[in-house]
C-alpha atoms as a PDB file:
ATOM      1  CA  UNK A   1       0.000   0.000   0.000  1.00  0.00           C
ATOM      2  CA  UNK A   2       1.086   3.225  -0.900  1.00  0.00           C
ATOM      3  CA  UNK A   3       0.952   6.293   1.810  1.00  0.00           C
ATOM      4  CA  UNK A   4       1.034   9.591   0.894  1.00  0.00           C
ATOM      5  CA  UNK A   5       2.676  12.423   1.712  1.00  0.00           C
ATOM      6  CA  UNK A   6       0.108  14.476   4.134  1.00  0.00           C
ATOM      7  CA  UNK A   7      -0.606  10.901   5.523  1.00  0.00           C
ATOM      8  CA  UNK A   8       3.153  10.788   5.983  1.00  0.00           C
ATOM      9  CA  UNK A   9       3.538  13.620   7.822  1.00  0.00           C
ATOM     10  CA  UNK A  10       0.138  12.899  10.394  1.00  0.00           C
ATOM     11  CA  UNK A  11       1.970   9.839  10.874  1.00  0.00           C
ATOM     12  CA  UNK A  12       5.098  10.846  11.391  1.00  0.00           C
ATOM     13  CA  UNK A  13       4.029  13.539  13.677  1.00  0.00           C
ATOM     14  CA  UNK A  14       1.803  11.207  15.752  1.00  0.00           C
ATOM     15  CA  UNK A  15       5.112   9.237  16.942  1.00  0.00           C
ATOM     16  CA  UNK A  16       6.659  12.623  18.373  1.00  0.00           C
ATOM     17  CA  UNK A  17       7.907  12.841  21.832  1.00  0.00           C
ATOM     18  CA  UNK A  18       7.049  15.464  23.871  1.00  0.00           C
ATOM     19  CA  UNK A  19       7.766  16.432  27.555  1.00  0.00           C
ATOM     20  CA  UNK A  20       7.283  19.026  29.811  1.00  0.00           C
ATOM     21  CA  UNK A  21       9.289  19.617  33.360  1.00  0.00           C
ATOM     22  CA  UNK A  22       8.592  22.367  35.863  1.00  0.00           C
ATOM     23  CA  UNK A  23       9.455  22.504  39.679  1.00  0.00           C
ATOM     24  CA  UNK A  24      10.756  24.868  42.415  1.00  0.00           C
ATOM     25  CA  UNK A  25      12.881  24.792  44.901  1.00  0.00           C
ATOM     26  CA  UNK A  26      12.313  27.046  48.134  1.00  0.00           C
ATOM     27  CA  UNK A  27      14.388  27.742  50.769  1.00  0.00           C
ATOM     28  CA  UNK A  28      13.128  26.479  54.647  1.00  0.00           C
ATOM     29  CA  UNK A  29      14.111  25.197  58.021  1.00  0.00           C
ATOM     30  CA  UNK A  30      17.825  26.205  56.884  1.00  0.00           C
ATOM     31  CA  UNK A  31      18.576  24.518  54.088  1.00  0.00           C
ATOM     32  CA  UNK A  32      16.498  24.203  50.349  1.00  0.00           C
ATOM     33  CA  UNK A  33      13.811  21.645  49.414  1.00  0.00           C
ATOM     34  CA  UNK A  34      11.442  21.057  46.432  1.00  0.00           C
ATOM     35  CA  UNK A  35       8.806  23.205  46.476  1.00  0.00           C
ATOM     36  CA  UNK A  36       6.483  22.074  43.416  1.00  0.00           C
ATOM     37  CA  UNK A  37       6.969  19.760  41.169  1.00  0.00           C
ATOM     38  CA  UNK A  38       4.770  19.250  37.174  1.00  0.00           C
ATOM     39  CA  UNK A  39       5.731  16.571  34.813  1.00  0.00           C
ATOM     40  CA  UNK A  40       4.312  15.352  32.011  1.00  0.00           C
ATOM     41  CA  UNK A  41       5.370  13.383  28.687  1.00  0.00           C
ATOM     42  CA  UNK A  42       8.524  11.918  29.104  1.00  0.00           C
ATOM     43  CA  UNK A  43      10.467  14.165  31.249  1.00  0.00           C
ATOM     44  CA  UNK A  44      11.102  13.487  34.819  1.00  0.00           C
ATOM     45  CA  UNK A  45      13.062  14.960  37.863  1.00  0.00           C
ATOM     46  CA  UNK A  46      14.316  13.161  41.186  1.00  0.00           C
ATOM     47  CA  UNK A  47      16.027  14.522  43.853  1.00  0.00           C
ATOM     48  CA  UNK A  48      18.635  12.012  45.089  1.00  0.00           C
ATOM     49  CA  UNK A  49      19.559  13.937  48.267  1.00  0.00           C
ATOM     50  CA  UNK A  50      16.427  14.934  49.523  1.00  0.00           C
ATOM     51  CA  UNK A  51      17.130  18.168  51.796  1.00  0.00           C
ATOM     52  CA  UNK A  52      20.407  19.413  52.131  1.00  0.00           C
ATOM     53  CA  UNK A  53      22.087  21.456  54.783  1.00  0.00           C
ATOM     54  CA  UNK A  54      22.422  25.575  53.984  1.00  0.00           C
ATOM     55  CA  UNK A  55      25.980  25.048  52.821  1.00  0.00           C
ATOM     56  CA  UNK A  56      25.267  22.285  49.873  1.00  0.00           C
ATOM     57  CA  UNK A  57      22.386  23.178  47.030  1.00  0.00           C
ATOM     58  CA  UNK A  58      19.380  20.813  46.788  1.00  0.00           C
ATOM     59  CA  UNK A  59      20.640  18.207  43.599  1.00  0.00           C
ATOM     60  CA  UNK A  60      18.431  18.040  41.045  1.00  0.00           C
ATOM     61  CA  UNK A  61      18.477  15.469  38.159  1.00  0.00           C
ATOM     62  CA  UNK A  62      16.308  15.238  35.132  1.00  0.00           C
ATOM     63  CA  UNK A  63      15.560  11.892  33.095  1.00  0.00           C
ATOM     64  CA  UNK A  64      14.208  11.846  29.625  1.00  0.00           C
ATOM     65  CA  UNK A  65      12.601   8.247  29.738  1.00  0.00           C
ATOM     66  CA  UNK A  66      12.254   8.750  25.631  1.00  0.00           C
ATOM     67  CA  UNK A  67      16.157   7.583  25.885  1.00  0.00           C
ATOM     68  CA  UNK A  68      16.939  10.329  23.474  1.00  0.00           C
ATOM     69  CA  UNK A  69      15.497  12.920  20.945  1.00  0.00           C
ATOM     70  CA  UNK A  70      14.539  13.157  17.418  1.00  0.00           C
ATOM     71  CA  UNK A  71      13.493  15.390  15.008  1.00  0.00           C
ATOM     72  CA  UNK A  72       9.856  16.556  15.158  1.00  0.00           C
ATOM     73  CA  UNK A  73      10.456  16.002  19.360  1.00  0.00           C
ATOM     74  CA  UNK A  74       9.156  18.678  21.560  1.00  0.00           C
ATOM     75  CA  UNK A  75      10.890  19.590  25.291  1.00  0.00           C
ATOM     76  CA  UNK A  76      10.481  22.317  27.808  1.00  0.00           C
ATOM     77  CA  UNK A  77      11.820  22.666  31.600  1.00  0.00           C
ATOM     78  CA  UNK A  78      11.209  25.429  33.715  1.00  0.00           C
ATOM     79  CA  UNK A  79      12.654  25.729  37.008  1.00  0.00           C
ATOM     80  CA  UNK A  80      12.673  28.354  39.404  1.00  0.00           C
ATOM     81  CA  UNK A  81      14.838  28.631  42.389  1.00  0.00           C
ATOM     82  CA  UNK A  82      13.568  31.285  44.881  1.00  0.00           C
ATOM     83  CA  UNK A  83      14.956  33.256  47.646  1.00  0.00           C
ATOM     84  CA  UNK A  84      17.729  32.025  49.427  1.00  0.00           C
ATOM     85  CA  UNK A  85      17.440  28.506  48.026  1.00  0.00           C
ATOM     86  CA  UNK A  86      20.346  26.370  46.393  1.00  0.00           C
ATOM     87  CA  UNK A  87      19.923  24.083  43.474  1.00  0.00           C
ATOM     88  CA  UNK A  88      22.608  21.913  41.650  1.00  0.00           C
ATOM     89  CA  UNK A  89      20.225  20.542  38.332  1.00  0.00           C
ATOM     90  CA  UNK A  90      22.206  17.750  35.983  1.00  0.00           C
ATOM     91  CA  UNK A  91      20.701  15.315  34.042  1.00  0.00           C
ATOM     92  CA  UNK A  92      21.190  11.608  34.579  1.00  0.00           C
ATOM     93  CA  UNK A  93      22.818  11.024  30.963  1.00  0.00           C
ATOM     94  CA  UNK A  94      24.466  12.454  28.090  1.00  0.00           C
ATOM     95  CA  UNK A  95      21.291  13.404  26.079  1.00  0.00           C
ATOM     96  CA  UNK A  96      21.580  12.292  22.501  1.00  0.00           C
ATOM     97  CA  UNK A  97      20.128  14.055  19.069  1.00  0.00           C
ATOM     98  CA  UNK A  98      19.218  11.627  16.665  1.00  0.00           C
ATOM     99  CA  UNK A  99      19.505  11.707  12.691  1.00  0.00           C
ATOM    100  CA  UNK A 100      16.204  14.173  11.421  1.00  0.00           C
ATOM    101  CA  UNK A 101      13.978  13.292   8.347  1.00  0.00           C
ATOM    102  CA  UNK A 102      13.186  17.304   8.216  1.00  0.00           C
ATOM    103  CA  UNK A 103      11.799  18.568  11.237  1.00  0.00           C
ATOM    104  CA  UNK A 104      13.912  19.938  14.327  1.00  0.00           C
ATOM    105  CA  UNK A 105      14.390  18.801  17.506  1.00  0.00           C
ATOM    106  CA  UNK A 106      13.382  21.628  20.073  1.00  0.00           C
ATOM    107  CA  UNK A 107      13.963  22.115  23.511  1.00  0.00           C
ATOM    108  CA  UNK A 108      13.278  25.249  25.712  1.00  0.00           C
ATOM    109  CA  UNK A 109      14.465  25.672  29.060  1.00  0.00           C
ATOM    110  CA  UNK A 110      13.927  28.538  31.186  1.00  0.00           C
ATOM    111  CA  UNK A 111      15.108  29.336  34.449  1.00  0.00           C
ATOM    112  CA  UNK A 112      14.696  31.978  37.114  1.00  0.00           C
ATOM    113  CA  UNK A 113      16.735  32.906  40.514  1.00  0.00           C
ATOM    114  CA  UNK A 114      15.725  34.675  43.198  1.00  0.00           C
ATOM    115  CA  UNK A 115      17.275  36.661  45.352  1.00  0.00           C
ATOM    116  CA  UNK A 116      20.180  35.468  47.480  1.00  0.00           C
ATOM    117  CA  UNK A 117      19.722  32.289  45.799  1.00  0.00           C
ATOM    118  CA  UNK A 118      22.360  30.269  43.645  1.00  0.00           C
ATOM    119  CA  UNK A 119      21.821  27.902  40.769  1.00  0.00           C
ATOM    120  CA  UNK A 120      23.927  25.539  39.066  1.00  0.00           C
ATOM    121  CA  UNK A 121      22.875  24.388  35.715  1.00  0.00           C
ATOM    122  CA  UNK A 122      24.762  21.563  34.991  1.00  0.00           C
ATOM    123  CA  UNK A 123      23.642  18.902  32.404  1.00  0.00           C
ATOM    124  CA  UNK A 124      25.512  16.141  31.190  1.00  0.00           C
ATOM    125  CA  UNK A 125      26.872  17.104  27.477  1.00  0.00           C
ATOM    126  CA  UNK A 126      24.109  16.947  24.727  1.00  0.00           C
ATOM    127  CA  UNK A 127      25.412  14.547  21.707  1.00  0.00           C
ATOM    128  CA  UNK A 128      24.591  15.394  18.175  1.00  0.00           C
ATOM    129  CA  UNK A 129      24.544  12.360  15.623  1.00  0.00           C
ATOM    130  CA  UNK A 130      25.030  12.971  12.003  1.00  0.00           C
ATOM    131  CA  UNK A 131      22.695  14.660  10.001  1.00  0.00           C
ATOM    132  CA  UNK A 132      20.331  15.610  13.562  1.00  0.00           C
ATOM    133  CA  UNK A 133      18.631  19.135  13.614  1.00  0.00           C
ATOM    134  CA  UNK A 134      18.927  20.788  17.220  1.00  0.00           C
ATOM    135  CA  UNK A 135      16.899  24.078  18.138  1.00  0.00           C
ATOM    136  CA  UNK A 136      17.413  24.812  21.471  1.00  0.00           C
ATOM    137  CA  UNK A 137      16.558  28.303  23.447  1.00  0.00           C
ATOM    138  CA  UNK A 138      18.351  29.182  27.349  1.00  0.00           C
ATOM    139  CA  UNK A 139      16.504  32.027  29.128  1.00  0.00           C
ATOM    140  CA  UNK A 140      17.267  33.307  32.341  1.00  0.00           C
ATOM    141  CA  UNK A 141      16.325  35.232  34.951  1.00  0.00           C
ATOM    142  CA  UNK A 142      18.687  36.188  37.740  1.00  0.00           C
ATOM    143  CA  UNK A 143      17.957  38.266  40.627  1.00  0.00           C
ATOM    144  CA  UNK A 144      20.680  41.335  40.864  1.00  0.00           C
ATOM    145  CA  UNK A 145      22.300  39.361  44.299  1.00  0.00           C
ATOM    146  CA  UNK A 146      22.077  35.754  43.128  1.00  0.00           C
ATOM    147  CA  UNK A 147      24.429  33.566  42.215  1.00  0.00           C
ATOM    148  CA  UNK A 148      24.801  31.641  38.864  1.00  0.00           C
ATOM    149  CA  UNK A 149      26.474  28.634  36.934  1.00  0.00           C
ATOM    150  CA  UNK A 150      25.128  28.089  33.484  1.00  0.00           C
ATOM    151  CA  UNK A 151      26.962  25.205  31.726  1.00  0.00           C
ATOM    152  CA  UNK A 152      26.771  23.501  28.435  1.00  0.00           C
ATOM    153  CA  UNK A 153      28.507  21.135  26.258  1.00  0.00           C
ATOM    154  CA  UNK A 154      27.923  19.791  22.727  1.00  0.00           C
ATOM    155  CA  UNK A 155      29.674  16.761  21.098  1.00  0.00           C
ATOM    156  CA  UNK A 156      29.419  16.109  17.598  1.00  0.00           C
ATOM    157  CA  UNK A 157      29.472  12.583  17.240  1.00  0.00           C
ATOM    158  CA  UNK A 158      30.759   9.712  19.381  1.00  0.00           C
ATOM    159  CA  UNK A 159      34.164   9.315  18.210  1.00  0.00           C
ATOM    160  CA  UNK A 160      35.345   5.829  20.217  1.00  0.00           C
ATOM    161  CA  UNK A 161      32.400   4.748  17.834  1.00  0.00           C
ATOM    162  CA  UNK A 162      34.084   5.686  14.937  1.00  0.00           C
ATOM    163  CA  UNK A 163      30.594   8.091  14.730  1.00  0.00           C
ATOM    164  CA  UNK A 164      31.054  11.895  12.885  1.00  0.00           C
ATOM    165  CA  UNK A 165      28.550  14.255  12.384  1.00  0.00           C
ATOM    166  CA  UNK A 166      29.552  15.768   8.661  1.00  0.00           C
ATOM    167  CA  UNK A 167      26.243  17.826   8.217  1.00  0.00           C
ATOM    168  CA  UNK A 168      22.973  18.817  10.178  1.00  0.00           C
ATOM    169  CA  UNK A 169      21.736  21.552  11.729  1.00  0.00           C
ATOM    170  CA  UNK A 170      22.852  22.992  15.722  1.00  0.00           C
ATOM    171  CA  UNK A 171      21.164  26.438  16.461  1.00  0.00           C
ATOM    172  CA  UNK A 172      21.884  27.187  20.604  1.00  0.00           C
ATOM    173  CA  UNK A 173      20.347  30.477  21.691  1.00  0.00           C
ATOM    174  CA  UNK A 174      21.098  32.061  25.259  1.00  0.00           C
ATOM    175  CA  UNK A 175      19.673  35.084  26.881  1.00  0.00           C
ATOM    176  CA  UNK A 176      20.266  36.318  30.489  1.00  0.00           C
ATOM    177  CA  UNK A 177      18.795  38.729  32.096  1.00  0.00           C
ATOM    178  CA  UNK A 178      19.606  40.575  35.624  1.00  0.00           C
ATOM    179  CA  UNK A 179      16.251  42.088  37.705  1.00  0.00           C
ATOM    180  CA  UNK A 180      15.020  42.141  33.620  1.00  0.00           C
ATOM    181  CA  UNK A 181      17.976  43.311  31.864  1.00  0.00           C
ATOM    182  CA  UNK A 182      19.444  42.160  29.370  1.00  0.00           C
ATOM    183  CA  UNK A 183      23.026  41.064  30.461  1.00  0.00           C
ATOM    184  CA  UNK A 184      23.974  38.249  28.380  1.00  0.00           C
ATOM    185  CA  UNK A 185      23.062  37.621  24.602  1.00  0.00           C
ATOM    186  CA  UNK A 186      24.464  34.723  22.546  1.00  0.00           C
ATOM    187  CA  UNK A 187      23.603  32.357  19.416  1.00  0.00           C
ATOM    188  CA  UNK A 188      25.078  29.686  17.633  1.00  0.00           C
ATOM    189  CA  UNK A 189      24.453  28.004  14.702  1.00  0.00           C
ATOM    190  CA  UNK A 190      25.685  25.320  12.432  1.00  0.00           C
ATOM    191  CA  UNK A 191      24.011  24.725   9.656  1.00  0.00           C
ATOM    192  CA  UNK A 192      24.676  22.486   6.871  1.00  0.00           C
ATOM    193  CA  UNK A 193      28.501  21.248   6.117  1.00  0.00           C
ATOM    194  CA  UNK A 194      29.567  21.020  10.250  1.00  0.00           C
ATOM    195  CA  UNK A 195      32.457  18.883  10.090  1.00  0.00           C
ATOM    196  CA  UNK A 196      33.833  21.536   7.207  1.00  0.00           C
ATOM    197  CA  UNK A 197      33.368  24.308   9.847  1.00  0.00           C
ATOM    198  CA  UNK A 198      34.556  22.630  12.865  1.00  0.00           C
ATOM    199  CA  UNK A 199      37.841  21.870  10.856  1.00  0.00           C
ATOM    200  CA  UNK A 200      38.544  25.938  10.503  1.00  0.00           C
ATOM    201  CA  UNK A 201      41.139  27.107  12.565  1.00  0.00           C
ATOM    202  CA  UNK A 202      38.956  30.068  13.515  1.00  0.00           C
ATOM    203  CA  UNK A 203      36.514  27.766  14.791  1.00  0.00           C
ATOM    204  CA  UNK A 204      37.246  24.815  16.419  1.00  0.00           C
ATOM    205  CA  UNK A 205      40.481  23.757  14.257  1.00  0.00           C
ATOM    206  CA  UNK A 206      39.127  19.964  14.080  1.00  0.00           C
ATOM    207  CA  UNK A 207      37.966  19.532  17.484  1.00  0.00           C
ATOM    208  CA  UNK A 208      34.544  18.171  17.568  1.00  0.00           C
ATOM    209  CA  UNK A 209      33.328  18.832  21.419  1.00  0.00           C
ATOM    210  CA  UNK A 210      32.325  21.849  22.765  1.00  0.00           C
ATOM    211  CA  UNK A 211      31.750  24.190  26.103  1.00  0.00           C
ATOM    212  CA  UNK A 212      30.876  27.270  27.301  1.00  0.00           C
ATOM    213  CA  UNK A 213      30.513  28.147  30.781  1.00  0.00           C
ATOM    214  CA  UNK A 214      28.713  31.568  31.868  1.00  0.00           C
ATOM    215  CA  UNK A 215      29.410  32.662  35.854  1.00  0.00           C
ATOM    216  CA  UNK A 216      27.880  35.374  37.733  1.00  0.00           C
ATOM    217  CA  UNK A 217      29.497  37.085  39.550  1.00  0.00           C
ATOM    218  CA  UNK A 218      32.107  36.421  37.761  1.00  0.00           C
ATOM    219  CA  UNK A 219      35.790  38.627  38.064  1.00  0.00           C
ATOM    220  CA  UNK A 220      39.638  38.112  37.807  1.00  0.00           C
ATOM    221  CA  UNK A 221      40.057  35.836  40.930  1.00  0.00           C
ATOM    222  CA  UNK A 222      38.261  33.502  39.363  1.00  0.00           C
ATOM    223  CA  UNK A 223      39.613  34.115  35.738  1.00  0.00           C
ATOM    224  CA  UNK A 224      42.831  33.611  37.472  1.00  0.00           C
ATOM    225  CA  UNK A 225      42.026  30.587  38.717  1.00  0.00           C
ATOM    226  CA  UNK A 226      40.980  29.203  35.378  1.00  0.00           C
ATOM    227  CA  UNK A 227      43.426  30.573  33.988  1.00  0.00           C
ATOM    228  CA  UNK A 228      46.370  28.461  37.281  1.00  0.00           C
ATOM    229  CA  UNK A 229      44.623  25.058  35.439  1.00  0.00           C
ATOM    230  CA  UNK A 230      44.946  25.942  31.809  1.00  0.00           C
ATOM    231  CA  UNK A 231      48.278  23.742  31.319  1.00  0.00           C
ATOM    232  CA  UNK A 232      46.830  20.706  32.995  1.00  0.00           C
ATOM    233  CA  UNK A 233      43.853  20.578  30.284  1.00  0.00           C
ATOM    234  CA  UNK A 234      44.259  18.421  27.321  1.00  0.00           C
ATOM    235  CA  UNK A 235      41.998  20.251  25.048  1.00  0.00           C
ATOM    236  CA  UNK A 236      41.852  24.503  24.752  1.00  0.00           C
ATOM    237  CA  UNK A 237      40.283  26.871  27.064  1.00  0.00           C
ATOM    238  CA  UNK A 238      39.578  30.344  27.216  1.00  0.00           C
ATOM    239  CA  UNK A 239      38.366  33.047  29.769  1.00  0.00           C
ATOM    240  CA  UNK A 240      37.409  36.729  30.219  1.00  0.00           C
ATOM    241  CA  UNK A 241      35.139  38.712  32.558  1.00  0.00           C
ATOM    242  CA  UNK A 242      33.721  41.746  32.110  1.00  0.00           C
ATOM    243  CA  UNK A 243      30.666  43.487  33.617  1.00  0.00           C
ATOM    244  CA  UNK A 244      30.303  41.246  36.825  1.00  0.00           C
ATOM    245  CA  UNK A 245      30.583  38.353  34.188  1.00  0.00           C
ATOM    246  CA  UNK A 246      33.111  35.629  33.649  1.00  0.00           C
ATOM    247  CA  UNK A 247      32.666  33.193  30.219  1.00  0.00           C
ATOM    248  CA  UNK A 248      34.825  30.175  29.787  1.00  0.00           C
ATOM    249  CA  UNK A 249      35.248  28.072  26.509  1.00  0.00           C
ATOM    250  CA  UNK A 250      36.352  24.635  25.843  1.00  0.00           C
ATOM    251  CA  UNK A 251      37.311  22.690  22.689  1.00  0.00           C
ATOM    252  CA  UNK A 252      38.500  18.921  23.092  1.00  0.00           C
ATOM    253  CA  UNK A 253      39.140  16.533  20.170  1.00  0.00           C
ATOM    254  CA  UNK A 254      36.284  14.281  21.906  1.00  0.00           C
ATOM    255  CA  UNK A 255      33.377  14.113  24.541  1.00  0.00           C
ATOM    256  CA  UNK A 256      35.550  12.168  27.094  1.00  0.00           C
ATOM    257  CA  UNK A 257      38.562  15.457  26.921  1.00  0.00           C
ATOM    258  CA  UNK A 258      35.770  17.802  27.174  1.00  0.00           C
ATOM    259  CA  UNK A 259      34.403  16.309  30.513  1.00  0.00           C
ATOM    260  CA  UNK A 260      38.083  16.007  32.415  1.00  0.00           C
ATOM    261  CA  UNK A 261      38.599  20.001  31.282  1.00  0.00           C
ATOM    262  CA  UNK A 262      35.291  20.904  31.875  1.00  0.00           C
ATOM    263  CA  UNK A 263      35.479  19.099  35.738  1.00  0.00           C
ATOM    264  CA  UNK A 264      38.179  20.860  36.250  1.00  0.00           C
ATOM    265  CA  UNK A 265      36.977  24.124  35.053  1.00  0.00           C
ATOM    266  CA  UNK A 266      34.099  24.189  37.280  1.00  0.00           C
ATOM    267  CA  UNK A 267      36.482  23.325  40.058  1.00  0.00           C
ATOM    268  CA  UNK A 268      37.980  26.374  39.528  1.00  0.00           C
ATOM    269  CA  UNK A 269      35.201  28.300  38.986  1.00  0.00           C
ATOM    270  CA  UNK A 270      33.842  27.038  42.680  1.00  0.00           C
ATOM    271  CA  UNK A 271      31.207  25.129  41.139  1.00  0.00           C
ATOM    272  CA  UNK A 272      31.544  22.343  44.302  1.00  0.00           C
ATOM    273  CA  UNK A 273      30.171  19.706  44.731  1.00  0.00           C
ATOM    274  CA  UNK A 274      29.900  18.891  41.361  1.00  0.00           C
ATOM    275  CA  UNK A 275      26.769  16.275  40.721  1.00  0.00           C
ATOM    276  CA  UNK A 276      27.721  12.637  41.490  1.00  0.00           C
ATOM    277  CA  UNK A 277      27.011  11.337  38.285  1.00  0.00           C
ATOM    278  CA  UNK A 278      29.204  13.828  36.903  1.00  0.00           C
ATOM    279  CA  UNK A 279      32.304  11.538  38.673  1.00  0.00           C
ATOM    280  CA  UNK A 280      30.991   8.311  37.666  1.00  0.00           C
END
């Protein structure tokens, strides 16, 4: 039997995944705890530690039970972290992009701090197969006295699986925003011939994983710090601060590099404890 094409497509889009995550975490009795928590499709959160003490952030980690994205899949997490509290968010694996017949994969994730409170946003490294299509938005909202870690990392193709990623599609928007200004504005994207851009020396001169790392506060003490570590990475990284802002990037010839550099990085950075399964 022959299908056609708008029967294609309703089929196609009927096997989407979709998933929506939103919680808060609230700070009581001296420490932070969950405050509420929404899921729904295939996106879930635990809390491995339960409540912690005022000096370690509540930990936070997110499972996709899909077991990885596609194109045509839908995602959005919103968290919100509010006065005073302390939240360490991770995900419980490397979240994989998947080869796209068309459509994009999309994920939106915005987060808010309150005042006095401190996130760190630290997923596991997103991992782009060949020929996937990744649209993926960061906005957040920081109180003018909170603390914040914002890290990501992207891997084009598994490379101890003999895996490269020689075209698709990788567009990675972040805004930030202090008491609702604009403080932070950045977008990448890849489209098309990847491998061909990675390999320019202006870009990532044939490495294949990527990092940035956004602090706030952020000034020299801790740029010097990154800076004490920078001939014990195997890959490249760079630093600068400016405006009560400190940016880090990475570049490693593969994801396992990336993730020794980037512990280390965050290290520096003060970004302790790191998440468990970050060490495993």
């Amino acid at each position: 039997m022959t299908v056609n094409a708008p029967l294609r497509h309703e089929i196609f889009a009927a096997n989407r995944a979709s998933g929506r995550l939103a919680f808060s975490v609230v700070a009581a009795a001296g420490g932070s705890r969950r405050g509420r928590v929404h899921e729904a499709g295939s996106l879930r959160v635990r809390f491995p530690n339960g409540e912690r003490g005022r000096d370690n952030p509540l930990e936070a980690v997110m499972v996709n039970t899909a077991a990885g994205m596609a194109g045509g899949d839908r995602f959005s997490i919103d968290i919100t972290v509010g006065a005073g509290a302390r939240l360490t968010a991770t995900t419980a694996a490397a979240e994989k992009i998947y080869r796209s017949l068309g459509p994009e994969t999309e994920i939106g994730v915005k987060l808010k701090v309150g005042a006095g409170a401190a996130l760190a946003w630290l997923p596991q490294e997103t991992i782009l197969f060949d020929r996937a299509r990744l649209r993926r938005t960061i906005e957040v909202d920081v109180a003018k006295d909170a603390a914040l870690i914002l890290a990501e990392a992207v891997v084009f193709g598994r490379s101890a699986m003999d895996e490269t990623v020689a075209s698709g599609y990788c567009f990675d928007r972040w805004r930030v925003r202090i008491d609702g200004t604009l403080a932070f504005a950045e977008t990448l994207c890849l489209d098309g011939a990847i491998a061909e851009r990675l390999a320019l020396r202006a870009s990532a001169d044939g490495a294949i994983a990527l990092a940035s790392v956004l602090k706030l506060p952020g000034d020299e003490a801790g740029i010097a710090a990154v800076r004490a570590i920078e001939r014990d990475c195997a890959g490249e990284v760079g630093v600068s601060a400016w405006n009560g802002l400190a940016l880090a990037r990475l570049v490693a010839p593969d994801g396992a590099t990336l993730r020794r550099d980037l512990i280390g990085l965050l290290a520096a950075l003060g970004a302790t404890p790191l998440p468990r399964l970050w060490l495993n």
